[in-house]
PDB file of N, CA and C in Angstrom:
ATOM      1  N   UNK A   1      -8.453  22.603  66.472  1.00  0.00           N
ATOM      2  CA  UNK A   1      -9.677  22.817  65.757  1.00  0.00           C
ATOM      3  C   UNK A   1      -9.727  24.225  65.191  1.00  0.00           C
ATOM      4  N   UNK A   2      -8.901  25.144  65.524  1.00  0.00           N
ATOM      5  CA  UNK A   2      -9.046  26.496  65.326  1.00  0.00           C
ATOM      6  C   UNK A   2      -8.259  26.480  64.193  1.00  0.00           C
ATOM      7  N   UNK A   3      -7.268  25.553  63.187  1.00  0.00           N
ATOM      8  CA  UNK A   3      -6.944  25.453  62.392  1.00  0.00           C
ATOM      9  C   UNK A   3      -8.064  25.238  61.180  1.00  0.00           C
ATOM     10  N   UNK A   4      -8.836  24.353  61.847  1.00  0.00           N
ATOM     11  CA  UNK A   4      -9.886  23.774  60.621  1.00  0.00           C
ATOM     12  C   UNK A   4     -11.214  24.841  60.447  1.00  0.00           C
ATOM     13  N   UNK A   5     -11.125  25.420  62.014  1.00  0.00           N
ATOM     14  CA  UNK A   5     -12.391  26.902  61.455  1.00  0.00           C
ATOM     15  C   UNK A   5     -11.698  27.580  60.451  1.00  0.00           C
ATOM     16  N   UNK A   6     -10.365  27.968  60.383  1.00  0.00           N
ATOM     17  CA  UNK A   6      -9.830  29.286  59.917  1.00  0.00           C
ATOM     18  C   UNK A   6      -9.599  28.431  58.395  1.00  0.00           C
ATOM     19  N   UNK A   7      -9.400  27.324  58.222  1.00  0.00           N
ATOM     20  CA  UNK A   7      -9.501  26.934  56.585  1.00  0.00           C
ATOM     21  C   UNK A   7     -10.837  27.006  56.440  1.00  0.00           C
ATOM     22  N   UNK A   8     -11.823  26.633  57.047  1.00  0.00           N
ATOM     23  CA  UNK A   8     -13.134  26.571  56.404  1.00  0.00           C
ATOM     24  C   UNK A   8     -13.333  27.815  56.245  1.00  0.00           C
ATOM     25  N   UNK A   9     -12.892  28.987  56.554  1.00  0.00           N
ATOM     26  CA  UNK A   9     -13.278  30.291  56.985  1.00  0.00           C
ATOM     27  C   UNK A   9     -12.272  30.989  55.566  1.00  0.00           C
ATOM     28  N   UNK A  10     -11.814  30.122  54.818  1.00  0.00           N
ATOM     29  CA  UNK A  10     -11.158  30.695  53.693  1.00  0.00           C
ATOM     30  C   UNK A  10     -11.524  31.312  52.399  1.00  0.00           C
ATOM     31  N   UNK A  11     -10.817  32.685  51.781  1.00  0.00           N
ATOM     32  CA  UNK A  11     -11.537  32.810  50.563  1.00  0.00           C
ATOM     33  C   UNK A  11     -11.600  31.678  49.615  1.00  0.00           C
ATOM     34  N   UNK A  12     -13.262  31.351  49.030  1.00  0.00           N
ATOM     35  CA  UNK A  12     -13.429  30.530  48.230  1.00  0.00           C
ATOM     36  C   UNK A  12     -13.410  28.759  48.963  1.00  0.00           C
ATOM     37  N   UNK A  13     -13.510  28.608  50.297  1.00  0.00           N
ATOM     38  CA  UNK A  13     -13.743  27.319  50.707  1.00  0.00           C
ATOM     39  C   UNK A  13     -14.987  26.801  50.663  1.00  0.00           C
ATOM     40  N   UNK A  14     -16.051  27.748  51.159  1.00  0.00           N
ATOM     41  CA  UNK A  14     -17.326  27.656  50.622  1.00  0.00           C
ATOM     42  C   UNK A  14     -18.201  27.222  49.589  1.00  0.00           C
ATOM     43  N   UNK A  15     -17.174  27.793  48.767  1.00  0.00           N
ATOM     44  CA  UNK A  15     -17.621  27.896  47.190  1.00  0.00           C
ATOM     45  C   UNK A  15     -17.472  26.169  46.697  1.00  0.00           C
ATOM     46  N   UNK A  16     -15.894  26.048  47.539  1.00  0.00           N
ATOM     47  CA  UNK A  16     -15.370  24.714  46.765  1.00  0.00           C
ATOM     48  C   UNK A  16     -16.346  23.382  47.573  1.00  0.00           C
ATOM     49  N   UNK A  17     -16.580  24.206  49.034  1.00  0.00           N
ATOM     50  CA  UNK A  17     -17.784  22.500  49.414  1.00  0.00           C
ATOM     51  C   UNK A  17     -19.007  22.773  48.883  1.00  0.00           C
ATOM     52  N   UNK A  18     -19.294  23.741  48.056  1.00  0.00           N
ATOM     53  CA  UNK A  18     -21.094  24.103  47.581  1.00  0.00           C
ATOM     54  C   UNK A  18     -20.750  22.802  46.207  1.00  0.00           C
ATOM     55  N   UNK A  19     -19.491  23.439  45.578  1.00  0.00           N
ATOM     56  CA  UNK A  19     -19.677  22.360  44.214  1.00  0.00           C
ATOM     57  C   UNK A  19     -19.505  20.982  44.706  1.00  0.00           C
ATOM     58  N   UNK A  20     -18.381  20.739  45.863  1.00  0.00           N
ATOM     59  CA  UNK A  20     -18.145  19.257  45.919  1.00  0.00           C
ATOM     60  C   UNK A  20     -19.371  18.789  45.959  1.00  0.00           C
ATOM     61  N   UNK A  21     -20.616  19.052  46.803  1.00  0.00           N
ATOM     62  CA  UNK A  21     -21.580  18.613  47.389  1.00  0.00           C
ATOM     63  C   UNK A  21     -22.655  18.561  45.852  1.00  0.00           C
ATOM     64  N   UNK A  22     -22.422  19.711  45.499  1.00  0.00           N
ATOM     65  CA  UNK A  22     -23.015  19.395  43.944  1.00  0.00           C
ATOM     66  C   UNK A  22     -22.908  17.976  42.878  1.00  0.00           C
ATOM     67  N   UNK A  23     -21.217  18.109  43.373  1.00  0.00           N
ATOM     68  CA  UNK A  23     -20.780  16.932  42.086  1.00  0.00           C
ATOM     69  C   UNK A  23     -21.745  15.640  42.999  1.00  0.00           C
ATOM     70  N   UNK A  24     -21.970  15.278  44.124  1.00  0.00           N
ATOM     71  CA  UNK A  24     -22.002  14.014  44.716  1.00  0.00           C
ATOM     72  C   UNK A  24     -23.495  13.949  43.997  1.00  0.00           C
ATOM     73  N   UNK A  25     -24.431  14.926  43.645  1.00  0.00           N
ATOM     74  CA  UNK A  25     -25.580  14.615  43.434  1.00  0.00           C
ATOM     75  C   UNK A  25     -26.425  13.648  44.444  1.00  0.00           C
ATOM     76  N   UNK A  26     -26.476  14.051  45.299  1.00  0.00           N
ATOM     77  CA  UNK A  26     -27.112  13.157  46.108  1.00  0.00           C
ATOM     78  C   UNK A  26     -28.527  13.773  46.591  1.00  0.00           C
ATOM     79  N   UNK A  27     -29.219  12.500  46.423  1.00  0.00           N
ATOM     80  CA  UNK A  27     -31.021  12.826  46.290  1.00  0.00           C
ATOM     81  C   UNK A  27     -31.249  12.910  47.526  1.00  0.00           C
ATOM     82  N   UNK A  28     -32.546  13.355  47.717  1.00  0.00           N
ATOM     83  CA  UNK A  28     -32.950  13.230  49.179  1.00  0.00           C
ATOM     84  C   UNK A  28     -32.856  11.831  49.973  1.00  0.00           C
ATOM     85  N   UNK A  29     -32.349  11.852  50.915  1.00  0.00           N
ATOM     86  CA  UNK A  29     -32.536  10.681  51.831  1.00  0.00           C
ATOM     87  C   UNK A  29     -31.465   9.891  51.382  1.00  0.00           C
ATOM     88  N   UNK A  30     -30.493  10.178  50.515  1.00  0.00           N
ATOM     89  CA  UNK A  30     -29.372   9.231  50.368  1.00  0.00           C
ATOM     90  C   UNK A  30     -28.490   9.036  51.277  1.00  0.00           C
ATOM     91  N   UNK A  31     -27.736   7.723  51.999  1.00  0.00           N
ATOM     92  CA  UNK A  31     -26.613   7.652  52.783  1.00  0.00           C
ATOM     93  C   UNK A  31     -25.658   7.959  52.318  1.00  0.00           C
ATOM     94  N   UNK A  32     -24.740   8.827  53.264  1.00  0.00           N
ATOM     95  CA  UNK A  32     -23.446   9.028  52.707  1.00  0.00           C
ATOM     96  C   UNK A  32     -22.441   9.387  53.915  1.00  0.00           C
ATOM     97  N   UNK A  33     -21.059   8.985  53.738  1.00  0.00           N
ATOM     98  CA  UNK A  33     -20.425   9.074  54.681  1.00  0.00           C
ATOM     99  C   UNK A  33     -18.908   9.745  54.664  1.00  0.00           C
ATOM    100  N   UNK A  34     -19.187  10.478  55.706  1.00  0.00           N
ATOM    101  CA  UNK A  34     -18.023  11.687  55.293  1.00  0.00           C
ATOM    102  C   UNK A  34     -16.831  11.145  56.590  1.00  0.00           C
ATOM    103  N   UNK A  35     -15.652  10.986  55.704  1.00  0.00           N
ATOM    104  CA  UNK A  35     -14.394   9.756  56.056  1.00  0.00           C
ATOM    105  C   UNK A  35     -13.365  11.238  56.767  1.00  0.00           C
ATOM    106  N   UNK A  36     -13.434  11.213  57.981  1.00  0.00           N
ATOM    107  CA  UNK A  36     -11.759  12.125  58.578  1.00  0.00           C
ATOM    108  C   UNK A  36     -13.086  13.100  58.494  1.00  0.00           C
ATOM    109  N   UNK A  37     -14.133  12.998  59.304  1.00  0.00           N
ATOM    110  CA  UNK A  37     -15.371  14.234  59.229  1.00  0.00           C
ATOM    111  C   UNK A  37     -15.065  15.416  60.511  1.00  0.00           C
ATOM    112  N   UNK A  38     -13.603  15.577  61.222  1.00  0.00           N
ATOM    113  CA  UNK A  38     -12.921  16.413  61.929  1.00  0.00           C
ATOM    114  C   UNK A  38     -14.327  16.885  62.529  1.00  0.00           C
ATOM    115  N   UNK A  39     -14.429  18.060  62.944  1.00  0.00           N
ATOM    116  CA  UNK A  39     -15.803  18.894  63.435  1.00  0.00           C
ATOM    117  C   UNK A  39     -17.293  18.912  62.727  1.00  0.00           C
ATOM    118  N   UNK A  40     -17.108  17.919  61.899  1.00  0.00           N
ATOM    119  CA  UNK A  40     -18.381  17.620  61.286  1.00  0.00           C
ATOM    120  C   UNK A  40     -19.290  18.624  60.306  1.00  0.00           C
ATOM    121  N   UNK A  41     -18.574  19.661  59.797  1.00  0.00           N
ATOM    122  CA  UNK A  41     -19.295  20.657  58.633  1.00  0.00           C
ATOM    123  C   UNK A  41     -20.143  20.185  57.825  1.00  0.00           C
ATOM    124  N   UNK A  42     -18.853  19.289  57.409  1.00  0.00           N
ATOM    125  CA  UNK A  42     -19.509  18.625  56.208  1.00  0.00           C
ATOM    126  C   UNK A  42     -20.754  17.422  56.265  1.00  0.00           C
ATOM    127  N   UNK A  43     -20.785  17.010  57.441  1.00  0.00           N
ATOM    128  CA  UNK A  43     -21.764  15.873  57.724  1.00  0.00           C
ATOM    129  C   UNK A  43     -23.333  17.077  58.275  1.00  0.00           C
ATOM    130  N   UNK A  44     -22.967  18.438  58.727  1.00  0.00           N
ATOM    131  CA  UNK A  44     -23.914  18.767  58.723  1.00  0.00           C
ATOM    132  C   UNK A  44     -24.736  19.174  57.143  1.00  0.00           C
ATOM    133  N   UNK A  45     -23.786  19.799  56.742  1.00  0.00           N
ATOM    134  CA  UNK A  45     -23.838  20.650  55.300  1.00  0.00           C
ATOM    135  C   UNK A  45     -25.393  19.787  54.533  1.00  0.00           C
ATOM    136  N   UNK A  46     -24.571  18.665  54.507  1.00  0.00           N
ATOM    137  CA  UNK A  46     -24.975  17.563  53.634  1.00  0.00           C
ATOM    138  C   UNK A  46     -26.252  16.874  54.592  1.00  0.00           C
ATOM    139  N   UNK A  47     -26.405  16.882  55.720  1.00  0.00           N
ATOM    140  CA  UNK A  47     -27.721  16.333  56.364  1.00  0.00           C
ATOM    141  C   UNK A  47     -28.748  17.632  56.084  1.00  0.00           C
ATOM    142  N   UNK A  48     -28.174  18.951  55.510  1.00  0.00           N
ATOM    143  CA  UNK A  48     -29.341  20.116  55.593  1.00  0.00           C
ATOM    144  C   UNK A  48     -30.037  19.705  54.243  1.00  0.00           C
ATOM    145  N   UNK A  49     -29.957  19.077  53.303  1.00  0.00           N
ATOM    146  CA  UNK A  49     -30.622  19.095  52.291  1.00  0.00           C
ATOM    147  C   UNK A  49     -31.312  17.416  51.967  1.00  0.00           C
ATOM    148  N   UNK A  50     -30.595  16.811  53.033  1.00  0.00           N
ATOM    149  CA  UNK A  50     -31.801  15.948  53.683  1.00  0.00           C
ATOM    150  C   UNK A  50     -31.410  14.481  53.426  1.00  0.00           C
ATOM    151  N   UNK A  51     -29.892  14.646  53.369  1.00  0.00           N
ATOM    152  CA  UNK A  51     -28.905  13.182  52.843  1.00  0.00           C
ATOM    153  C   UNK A  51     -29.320  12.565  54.714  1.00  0.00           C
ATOM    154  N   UNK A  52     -28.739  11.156  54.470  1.00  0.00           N
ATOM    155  CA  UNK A  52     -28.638  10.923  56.310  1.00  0.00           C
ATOM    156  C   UNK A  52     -26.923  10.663  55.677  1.00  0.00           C
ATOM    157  N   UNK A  53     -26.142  11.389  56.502  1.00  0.00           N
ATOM    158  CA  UNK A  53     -25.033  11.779  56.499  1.00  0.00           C
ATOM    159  C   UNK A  53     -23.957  10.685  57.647  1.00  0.00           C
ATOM    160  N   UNK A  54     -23.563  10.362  58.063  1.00  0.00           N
ATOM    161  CA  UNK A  54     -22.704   9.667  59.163  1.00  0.00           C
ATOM    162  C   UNK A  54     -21.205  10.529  59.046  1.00  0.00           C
ATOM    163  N   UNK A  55     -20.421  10.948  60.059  1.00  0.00           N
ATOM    164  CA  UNK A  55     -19.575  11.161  60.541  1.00  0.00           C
ATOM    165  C   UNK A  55     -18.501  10.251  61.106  1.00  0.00           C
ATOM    166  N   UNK A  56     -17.276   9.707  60.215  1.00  0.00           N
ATOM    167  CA  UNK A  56     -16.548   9.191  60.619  1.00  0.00           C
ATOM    168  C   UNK A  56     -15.153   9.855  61.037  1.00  0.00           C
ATOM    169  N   UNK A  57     -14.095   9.741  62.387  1.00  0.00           N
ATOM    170  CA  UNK A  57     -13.094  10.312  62.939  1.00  0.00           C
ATOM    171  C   UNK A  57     -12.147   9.148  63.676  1.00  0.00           C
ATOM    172  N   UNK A  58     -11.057   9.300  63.203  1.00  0.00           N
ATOM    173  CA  UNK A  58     -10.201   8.179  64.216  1.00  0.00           C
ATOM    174  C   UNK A  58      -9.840   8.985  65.286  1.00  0.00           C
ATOM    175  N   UNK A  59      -9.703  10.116  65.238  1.00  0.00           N
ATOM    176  CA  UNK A  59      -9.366  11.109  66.216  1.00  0.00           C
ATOM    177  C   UNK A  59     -10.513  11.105  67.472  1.00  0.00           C
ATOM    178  N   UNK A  60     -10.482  11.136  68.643  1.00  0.00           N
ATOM    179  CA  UNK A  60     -11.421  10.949  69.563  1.00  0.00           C
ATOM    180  C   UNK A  60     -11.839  12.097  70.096  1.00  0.00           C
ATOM    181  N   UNK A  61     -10.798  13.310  69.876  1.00  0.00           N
ATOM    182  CA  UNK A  61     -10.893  14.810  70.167  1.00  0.00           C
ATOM    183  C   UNK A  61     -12.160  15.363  69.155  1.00  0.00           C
ATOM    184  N   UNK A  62     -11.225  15.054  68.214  1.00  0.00           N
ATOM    185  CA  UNK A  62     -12.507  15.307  66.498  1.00  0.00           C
ATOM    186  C   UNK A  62     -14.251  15.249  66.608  1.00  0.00           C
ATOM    187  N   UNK A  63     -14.167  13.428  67.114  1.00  0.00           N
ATOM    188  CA  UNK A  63     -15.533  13.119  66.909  1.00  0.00           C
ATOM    189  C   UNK A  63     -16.080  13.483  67.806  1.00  0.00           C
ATOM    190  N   UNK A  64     -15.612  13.980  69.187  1.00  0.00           N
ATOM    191  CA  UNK A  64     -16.534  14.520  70.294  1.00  0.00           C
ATOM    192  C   UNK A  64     -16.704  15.778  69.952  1.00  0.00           C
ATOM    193  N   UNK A  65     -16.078  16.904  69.232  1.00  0.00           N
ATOM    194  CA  UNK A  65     -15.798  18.010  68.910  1.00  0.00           C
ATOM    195  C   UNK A  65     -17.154  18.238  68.309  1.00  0.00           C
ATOM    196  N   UNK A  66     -17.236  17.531  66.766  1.00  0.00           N
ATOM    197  CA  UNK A  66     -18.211  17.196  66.265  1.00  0.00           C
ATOM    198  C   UNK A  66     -19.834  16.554  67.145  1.00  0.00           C
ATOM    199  N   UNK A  67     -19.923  15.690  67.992  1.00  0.00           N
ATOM    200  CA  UNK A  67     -20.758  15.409  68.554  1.00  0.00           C
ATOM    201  C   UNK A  67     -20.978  16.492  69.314  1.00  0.00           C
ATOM    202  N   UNK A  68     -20.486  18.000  69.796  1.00  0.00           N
ATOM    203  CA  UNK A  68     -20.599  18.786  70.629  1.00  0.00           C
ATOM    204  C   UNK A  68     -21.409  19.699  69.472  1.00  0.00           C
ATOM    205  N   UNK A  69     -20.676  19.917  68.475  1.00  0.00           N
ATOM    206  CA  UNK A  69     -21.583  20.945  67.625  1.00  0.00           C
ATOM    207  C   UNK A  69     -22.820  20.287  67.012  1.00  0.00           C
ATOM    208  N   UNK A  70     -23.019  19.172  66.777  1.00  0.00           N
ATOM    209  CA  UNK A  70     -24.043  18.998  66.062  1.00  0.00           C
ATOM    210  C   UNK A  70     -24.633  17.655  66.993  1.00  0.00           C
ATOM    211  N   UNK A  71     -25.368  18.074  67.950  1.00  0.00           N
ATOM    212  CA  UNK A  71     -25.560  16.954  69.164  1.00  0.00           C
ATOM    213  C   UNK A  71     -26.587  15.939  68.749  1.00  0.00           C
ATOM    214  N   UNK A  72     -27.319  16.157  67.391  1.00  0.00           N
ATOM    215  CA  UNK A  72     -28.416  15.645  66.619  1.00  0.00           C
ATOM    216  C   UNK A  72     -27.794  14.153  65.600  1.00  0.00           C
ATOM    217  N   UNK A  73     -26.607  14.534  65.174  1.00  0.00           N
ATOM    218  CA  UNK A  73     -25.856  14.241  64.029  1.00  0.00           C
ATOM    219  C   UNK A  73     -25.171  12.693  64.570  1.00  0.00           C
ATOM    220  N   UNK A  74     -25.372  11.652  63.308  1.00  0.00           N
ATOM    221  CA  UNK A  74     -24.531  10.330  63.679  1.00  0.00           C
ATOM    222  C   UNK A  74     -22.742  10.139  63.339  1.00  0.00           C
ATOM    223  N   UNK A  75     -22.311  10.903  64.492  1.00  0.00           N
ATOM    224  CA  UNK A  75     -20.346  11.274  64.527  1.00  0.00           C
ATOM    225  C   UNK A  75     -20.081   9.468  65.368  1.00  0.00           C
ATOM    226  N   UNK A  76     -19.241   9.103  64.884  1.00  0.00           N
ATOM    227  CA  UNK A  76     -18.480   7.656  65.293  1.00  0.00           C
ATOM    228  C   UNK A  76     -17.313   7.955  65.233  1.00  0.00           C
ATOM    229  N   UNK A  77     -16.429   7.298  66.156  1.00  0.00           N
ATOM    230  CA  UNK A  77     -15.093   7.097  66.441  1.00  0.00           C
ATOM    231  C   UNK A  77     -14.628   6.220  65.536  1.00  0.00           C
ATOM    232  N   UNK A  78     -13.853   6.052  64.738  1.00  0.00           N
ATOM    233  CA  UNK A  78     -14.026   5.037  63.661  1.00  0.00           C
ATOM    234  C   UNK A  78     -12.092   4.987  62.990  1.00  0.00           C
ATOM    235  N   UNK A  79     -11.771   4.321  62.493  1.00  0.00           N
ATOM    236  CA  UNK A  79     -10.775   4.399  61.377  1.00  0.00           C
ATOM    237  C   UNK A  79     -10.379   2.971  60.492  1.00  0.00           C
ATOM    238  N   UNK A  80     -10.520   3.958  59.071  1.00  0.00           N
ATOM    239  CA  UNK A  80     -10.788   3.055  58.184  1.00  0.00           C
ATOM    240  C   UNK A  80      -9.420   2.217  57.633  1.00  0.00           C
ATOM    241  N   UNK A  81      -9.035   2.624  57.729  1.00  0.00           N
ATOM    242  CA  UNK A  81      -7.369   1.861  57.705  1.00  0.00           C
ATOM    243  C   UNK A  81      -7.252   0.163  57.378  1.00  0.00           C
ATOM    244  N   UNK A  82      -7.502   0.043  56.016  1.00  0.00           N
ATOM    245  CA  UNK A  82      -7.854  -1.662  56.033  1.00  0.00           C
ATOM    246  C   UNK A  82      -7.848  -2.615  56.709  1.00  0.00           C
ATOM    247  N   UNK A  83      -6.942  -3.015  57.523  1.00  0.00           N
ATOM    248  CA  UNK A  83      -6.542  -3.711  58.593  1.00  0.00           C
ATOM    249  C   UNK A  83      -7.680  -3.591  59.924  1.00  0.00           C
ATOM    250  N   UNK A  84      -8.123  -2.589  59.923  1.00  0.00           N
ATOM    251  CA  UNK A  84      -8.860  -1.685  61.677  1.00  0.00           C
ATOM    252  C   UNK A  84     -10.110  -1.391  61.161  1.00  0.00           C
ATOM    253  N   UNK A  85     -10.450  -1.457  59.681  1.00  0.00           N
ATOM    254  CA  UNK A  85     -11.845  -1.164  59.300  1.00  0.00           C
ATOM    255  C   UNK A  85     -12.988  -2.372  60.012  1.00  0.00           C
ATOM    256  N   UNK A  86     -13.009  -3.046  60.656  1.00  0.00           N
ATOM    257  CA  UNK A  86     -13.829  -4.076  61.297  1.00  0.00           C
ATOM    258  C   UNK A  86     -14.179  -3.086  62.653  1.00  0.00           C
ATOM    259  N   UNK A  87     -13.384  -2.460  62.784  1.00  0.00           N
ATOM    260  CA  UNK A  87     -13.319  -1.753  64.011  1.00  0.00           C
ATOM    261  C   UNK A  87     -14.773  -0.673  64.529  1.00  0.00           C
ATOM    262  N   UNK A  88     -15.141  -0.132  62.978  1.00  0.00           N
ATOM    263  CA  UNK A  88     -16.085   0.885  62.424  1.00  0.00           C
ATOM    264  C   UNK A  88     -17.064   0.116  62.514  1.00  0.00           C
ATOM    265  N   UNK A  89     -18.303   0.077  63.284  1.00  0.00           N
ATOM    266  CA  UNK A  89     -19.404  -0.173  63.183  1.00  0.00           C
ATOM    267  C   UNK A  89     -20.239   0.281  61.917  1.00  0.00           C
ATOM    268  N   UNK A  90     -20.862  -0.649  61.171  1.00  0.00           N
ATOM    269  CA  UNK A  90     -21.585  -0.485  60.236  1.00  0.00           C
ATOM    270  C   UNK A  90     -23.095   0.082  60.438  1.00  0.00           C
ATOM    271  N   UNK A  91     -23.382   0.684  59.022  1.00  0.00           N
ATOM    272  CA  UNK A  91     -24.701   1.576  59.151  1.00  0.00           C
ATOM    273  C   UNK A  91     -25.705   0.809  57.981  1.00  0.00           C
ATOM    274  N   UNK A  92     -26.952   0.245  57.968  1.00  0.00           N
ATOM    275  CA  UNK A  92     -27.603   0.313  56.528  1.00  0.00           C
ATOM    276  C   UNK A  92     -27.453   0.953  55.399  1.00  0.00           C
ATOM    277  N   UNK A  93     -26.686   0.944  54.917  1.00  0.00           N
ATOM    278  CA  UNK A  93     -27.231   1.457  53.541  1.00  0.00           C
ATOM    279  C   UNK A  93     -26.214   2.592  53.493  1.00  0.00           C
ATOM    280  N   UNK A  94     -24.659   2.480  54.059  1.00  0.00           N
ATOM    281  CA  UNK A  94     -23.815   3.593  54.455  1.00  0.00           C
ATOM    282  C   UNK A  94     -22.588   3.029  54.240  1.00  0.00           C
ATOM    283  N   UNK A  95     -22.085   3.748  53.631  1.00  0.00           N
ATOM    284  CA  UNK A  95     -20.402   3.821  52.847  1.00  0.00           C
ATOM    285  C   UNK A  95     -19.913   2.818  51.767  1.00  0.00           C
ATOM    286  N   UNK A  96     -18.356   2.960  51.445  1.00  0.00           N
ATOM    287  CA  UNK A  96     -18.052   2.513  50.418  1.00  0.00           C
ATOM    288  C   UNK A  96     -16.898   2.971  50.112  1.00  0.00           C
ATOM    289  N   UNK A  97     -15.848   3.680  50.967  1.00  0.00           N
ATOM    290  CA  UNK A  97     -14.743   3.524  50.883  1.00  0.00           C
ATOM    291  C   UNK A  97     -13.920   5.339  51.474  1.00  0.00           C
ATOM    292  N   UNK A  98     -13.124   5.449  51.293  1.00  0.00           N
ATOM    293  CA  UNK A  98     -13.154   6.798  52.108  1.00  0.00           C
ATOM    294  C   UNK A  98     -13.731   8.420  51.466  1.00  0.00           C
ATOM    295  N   UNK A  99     -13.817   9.666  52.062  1.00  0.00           N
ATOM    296  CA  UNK A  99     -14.090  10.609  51.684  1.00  0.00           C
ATOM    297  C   UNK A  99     -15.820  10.911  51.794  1.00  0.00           C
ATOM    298  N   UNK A 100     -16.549  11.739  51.345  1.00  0.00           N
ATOM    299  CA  UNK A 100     -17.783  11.835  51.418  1.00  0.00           C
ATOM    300  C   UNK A 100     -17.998  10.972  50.204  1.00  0.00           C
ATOM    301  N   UNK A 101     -18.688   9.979  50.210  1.00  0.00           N
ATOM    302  CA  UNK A 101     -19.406   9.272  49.539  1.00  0.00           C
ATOM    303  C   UNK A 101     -20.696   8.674  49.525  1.00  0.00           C
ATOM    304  N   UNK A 102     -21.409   8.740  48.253  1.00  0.00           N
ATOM    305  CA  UNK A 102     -22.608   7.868  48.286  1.00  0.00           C
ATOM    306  C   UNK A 102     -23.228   6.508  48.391  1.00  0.00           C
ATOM    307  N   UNK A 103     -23.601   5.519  49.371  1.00  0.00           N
ATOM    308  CA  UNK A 103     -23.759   4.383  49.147  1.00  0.00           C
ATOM    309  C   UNK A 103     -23.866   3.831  48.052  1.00  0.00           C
ATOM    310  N   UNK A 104     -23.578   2.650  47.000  1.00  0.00           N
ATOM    311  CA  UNK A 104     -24.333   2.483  46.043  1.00  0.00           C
ATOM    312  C   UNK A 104     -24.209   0.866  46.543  1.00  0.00           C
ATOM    313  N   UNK A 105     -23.846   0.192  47.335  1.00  0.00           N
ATOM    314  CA  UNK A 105     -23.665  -1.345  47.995  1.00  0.00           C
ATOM    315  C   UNK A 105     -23.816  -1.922  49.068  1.00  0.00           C
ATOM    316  N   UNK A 106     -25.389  -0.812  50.117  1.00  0.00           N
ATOM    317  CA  UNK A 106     -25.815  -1.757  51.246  1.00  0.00           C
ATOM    318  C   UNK A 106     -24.974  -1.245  52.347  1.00  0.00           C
ATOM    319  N   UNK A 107     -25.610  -2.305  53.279  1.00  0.00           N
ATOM    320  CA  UNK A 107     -24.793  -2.197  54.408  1.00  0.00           C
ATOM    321  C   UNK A 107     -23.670  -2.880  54.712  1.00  0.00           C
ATOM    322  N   UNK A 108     -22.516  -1.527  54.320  1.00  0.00           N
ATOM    323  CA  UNK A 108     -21.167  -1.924  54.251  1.00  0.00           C
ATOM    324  C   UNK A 108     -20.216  -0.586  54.708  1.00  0.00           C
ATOM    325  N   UNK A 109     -19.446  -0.489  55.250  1.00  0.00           N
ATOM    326  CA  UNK A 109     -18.571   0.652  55.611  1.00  0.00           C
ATOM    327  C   UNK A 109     -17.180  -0.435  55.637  1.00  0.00           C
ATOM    328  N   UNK A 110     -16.145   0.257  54.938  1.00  0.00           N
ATOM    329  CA  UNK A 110     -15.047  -0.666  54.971  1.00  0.00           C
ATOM    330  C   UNK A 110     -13.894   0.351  53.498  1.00  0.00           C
ATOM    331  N   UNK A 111     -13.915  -0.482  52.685  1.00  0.00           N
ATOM    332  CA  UNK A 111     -12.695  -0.603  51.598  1.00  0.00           C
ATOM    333  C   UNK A 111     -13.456  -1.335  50.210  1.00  0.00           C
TER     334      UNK A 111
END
């Protein structure tokens, strides 16, 4: 994990999740689900401006990591891997295929 502080901790990493989070345009209260969400930054980042965010990790180290920093936050053990995506418990109104994304098709998490 001390790998993923010290990239987030990079010149200009900041900068680059202020725009990603920009491009997603996402309104208040939109679902969205951040795919390989390692320590969960980004699922917080994005719950501060008032998205409901979900945290997905196949890693079991990851998602507890994450459930440790943000003890508020919805982190799942999950992997989306076509075959194993049944595996991922589904959310209302949450996901649509990997990476941080915006619902636009219900309750579905998958491919």
């Amino acid at each position: 994990m001390g790998l993923l502080d010290a990239a987030d901790a990079a010149p200009g990493a900041a900068e680059l999740r202020a725009r990603s989070y920009d491009l997603l345009a996402l309104a208040p209260g939109a679902a969205v689900v951040d795919v390989g969400c390692g320590a969960g930054r980004t699922v917080a980042q994005l719950t501060e401006p008032g998205a409901r965010a979900v945290g997905i990790d196949a890693d079991e180290r990851m998602a507890a990591a994450a459930r440790r920093r943000l003890p508020d936050a919805d982190v799942r053990l999950g992997d989306l891997v076509p075959h194993r995506a049944a595996a991922v418990p589904a959310s209302p109104g949450v996901g649509n295929g990997p990476g941080a994304f915006p619902s636009r098709t219900g309750p579905r998490l998958g491919w």
